[in-house]
Protein backbone atom coordinates (compact mmCIF):
# COMPACT_ATOMS: atom_id res chain seq x y z
CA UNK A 1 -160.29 48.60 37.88
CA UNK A 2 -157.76 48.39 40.33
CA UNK A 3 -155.89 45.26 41.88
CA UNK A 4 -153.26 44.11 43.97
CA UNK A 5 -149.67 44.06 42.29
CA UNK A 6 -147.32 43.62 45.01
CA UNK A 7 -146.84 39.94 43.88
CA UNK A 8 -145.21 41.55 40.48
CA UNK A 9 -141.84 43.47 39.56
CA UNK A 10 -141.49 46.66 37.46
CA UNK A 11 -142.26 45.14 34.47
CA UNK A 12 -145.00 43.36 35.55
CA UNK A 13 -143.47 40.24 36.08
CA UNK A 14 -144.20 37.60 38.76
CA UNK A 15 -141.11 38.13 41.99
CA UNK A 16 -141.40 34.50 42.06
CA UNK A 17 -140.63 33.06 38.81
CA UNK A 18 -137.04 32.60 37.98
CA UNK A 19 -135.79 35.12 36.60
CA UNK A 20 -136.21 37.31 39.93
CA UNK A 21 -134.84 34.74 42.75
CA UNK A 22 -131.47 35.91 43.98
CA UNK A 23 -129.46 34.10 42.50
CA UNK A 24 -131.03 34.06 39.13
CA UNK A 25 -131.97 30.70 38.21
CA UNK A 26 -132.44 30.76 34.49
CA UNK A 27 -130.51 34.30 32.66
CA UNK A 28 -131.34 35.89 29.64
CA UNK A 29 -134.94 34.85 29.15
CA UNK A 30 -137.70 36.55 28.57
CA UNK A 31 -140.73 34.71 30.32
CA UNK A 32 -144.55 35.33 28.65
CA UNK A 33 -145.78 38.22 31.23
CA UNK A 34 -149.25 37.01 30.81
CA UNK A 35 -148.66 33.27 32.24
CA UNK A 36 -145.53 33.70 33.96
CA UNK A 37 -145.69 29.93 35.99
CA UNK A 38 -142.20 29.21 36.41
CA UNK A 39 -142.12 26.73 33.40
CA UNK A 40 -139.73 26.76 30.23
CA UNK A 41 -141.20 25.76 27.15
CA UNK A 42 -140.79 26.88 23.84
CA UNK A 43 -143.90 29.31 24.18
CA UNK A 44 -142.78 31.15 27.20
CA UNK A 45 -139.45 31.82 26.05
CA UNK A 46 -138.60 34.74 23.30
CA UNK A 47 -134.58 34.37 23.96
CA UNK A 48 -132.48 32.17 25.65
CA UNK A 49 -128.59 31.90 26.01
CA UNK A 50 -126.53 29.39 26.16
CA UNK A 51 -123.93 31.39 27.38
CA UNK A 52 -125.72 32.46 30.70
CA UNK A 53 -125.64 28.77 31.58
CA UNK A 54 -123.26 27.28 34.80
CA UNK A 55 -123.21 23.74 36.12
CA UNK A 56 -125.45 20.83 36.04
CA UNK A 57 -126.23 18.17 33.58
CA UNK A 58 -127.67 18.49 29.96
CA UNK A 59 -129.34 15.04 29.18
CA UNK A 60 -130.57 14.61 26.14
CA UNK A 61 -133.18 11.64 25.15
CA UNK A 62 -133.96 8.93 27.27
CA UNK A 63 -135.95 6.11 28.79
CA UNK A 64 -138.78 8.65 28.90
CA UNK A 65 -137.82 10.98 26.26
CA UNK A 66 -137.23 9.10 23.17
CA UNK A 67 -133.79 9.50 21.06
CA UNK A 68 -131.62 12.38 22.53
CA UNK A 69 -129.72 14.31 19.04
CA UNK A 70 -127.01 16.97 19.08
CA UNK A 71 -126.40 19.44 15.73
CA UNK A 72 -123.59 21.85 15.40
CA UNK A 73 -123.59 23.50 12.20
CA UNK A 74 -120.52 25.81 10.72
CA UNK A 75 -121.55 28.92 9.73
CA UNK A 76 -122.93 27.62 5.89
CA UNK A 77 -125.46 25.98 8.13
CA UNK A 78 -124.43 22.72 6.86
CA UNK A 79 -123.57 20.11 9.97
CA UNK A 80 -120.59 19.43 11.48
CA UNK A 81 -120.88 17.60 14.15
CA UNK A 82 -123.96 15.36 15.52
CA UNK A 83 -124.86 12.77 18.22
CA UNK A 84 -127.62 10.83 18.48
CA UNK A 85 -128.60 7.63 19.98
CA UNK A 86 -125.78 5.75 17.88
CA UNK A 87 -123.05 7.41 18.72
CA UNK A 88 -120.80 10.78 17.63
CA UNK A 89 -120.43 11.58 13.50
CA UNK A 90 -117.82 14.56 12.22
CA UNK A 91 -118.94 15.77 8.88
CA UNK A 92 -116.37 17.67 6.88
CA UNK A 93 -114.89 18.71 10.43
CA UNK A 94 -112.09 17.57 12.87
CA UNK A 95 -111.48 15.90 16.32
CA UNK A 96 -107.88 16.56 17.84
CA UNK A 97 -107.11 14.37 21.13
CA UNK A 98 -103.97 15.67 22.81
CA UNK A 99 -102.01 13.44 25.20
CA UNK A 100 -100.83 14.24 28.89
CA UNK A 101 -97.90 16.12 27.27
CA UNK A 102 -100.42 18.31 25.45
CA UNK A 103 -99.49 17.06 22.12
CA UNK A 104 -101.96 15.97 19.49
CA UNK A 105 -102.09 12.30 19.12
CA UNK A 106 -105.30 12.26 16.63
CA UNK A 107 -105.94 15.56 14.58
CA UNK A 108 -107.85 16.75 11.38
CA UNK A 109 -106.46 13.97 9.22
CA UNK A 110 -106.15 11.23 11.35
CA UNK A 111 -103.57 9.38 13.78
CA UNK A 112 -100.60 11.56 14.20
CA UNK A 113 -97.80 8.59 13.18
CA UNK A 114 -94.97 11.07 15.63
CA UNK A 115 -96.84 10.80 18.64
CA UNK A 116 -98.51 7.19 18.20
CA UNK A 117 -95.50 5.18 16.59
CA UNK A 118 -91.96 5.70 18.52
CA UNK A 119 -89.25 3.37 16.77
CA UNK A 120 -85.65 2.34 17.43
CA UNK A 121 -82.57 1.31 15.21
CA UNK A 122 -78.95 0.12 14.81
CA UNK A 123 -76.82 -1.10 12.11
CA UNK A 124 -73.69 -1.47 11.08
CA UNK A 125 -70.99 -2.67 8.48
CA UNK A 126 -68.37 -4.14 11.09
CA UNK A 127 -67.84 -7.59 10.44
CA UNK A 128 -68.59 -10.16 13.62
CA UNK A 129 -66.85 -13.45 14.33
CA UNK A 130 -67.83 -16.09 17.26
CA UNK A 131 -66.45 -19.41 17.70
CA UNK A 132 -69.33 -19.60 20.35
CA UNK A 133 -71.83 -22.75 20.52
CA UNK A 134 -74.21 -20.62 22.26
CA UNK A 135 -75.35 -16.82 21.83
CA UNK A 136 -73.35 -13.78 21.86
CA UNK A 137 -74.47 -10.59 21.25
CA UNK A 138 -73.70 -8.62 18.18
CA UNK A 139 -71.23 -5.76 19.09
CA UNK A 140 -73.08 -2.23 18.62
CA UNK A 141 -76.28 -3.83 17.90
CA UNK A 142 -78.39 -3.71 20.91
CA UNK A 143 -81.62 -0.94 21.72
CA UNK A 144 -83.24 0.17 24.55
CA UNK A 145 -87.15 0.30 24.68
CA UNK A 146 -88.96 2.27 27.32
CA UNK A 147 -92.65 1.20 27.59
CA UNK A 148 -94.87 2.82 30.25
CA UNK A 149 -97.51 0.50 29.85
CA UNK A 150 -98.43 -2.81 28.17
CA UNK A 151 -97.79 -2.40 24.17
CA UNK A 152 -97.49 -4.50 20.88
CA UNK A 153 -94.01 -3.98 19.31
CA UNK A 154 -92.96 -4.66 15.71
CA UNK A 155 -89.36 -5.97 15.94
CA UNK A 156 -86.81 -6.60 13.18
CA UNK A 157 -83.10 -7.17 11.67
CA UNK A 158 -81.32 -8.14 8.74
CA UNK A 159 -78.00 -9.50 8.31
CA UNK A 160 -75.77 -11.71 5.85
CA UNK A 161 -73.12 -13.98 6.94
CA UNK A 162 -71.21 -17.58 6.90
CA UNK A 163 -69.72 -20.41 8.92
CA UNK A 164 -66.38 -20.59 7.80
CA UNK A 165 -65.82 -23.87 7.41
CA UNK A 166 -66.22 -26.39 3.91
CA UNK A 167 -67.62 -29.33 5.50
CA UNK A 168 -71.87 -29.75 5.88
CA UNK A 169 -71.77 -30.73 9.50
CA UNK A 170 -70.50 -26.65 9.84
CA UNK A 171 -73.87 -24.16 10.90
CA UNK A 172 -74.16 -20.54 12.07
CA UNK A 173 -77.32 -19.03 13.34
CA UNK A 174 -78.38 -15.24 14.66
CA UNK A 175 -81.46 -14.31 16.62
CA UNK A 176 -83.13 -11.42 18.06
CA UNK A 177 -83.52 -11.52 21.87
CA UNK A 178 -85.02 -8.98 24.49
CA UNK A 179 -82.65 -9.29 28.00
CA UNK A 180 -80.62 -11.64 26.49
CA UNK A 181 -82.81 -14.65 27.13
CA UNK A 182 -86.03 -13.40 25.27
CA UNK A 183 -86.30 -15.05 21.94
CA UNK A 184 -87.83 -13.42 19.25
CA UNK A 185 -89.74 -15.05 16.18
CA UNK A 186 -87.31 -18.29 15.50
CA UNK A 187 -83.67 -18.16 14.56
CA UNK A 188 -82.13 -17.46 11.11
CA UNK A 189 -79.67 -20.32 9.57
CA UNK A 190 -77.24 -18.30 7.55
CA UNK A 191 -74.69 -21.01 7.89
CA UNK A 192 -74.25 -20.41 3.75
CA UNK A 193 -74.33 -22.12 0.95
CA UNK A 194 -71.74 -25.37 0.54
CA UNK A 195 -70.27 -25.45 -3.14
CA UNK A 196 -67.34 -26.90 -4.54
CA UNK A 197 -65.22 -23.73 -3.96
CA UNK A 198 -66.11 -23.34 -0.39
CA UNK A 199 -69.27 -21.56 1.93
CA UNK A 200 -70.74 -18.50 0.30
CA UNK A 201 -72.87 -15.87 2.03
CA UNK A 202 -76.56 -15.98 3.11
CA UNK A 203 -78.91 -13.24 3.55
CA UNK A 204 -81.35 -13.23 6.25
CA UNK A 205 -83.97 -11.57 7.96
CA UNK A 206 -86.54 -12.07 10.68
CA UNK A 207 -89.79 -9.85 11.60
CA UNK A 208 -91.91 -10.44 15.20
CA UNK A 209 -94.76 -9.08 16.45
CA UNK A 210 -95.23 -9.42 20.06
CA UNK A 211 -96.11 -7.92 23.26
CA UNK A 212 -93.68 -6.67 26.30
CA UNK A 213 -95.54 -5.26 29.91
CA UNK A 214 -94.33 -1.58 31.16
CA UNK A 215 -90.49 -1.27 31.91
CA UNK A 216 -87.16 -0.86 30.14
CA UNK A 217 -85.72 -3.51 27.70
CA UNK A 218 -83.05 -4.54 25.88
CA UNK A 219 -83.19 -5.98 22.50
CA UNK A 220 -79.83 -7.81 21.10
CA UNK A 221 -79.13 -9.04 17.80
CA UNK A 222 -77.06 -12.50 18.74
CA UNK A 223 -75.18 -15.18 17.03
CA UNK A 224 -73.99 -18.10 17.44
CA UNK A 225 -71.69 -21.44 15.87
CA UNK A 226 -72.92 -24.71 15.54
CA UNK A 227 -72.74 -28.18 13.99
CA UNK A 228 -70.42 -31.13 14.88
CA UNK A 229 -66.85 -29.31 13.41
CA UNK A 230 -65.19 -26.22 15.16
CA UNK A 231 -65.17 -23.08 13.48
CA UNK A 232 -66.65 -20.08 13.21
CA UNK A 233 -70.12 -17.81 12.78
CA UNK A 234 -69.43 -14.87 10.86
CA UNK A 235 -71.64 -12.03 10.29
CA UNK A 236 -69.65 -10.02 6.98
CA UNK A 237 -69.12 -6.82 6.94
CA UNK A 238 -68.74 -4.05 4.00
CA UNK A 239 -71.11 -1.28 2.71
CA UNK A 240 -72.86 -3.79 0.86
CA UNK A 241 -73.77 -6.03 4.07
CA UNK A 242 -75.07 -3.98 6.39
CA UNK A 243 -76.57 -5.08 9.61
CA UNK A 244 -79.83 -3.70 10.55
CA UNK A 245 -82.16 -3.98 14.13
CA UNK A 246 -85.06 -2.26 14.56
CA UNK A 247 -88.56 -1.96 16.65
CA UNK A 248 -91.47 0.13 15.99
CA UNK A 249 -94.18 0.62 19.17
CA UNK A 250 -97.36 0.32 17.99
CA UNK A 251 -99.49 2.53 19.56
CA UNK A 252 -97.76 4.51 22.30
């Protein structure tokens, strides 16, 4: 029986289904030579690579296809990654995220503390006297803080010191300030404790938490004098009363 087979290739295969238009539009599959109709289904393809794939969208699930799901497995077969209609799970795996500067911000074991958390500090063991009745700042105890966007800063410093005077009406107070004007979480008192042989030394320290839009700051460790009586604020100094000022960015 003979019949017309100018509609097939050399291998018997219809010049209209895909794999024959110029450009190719589906490679490396083998279509069912029997019922060769131009569809893909699981039936009419023996092999099919991924790799011969360009362009376009991959949708899976929908509306009108039910839940979409995504399995890689290592080579144990066991399952490393899927995705399904609630979200993205890593199984005994790792996601790294690299910033702009092509360094990894989250890797195999979680937030990378370098990259996320920059910090600042200063300290000292000069001693610092002001007669003052308003700020001053603290020589050597100032940082500078780069932001290039919005961010929530931890900010810090520690300090002992005195009025020098003997009388109650005598105060001395530090601060932390951003630009000199900023204040930071309250004021310390370490005007010192009043005995019978004169004012004695007070530790302090203050922590804030708050939030500073892109640009370049300043932050100042100040003090100041106070009270009804002349005199003056004194932050000690020594190797056993050092100054400390710090920030921490949290979340670059």
């Amino acid at each position: 029986m003979r019949g017309d087979l100018s509609g097939f290739d050399s291998k018997l295969r219809s010049k209209n289904s895909l794999t024959n238009r110029v450009p190719p539009q589906v490679l490396a599959v083998d279509f069912d030579i029997h019922n060769d109709n131009a569809i893909i289904s699981q039936k009419k393809i023996s092999n099919f690579s991924f790799s011969q794939g360009r362009g376009g969208t991959l949708t899976l699930g929908g509306t009108s296809n039910g839940d979409g799901y995504l399995d890689i497995k290592n080579s144990a077969g066991s399952s490393i990654v899927t995705a399904d209609n609630t979200g993205l799970t890593i199984n005994n795996g790792s996601i790294v995220i690299n910033n702009t500067a092509g360094s990894a911000v989250v890797d195999g074991q979680g937030i990378v503390s370098t990259q996320n958390f920059e910090f600042g500090q200063a300290s000292g063991t000069v001693e610092f006297n002001t007669t003052s009745l308003t700020y001053v700042d603290v020589s050597n105890m100032s940082l500078s803080i780069p932001l290039t966007r919005q961010s929530n800063i931890l900010f810090g410093c520690s300090a002992t010191g005195r009025r020098n005077s003997t009388t109650d009406s005598a105060t001395a107070f530090m601060r932390m300030a951003v630009d000199g004007t900023i204040q930071l979480g309250g004021v310390g008192d370490i005007s010192g404790v009043l005995t019978t042989d004169g004012r004695h030394n007070t530790s302090c320290s203050l922590n804030y938490i708050g939030s500073l839009a892109a640009g370049t700051y300043t932050l100042t460790l100040q003090l100041k004098a106070g009270g009804t009586e002349s005199g003056q604020a004194r932050l000690v100094g020594g190797t056993d009363y050092e100054k400390i000022l710090h920030y921490v960015i949290l979340g670059k």
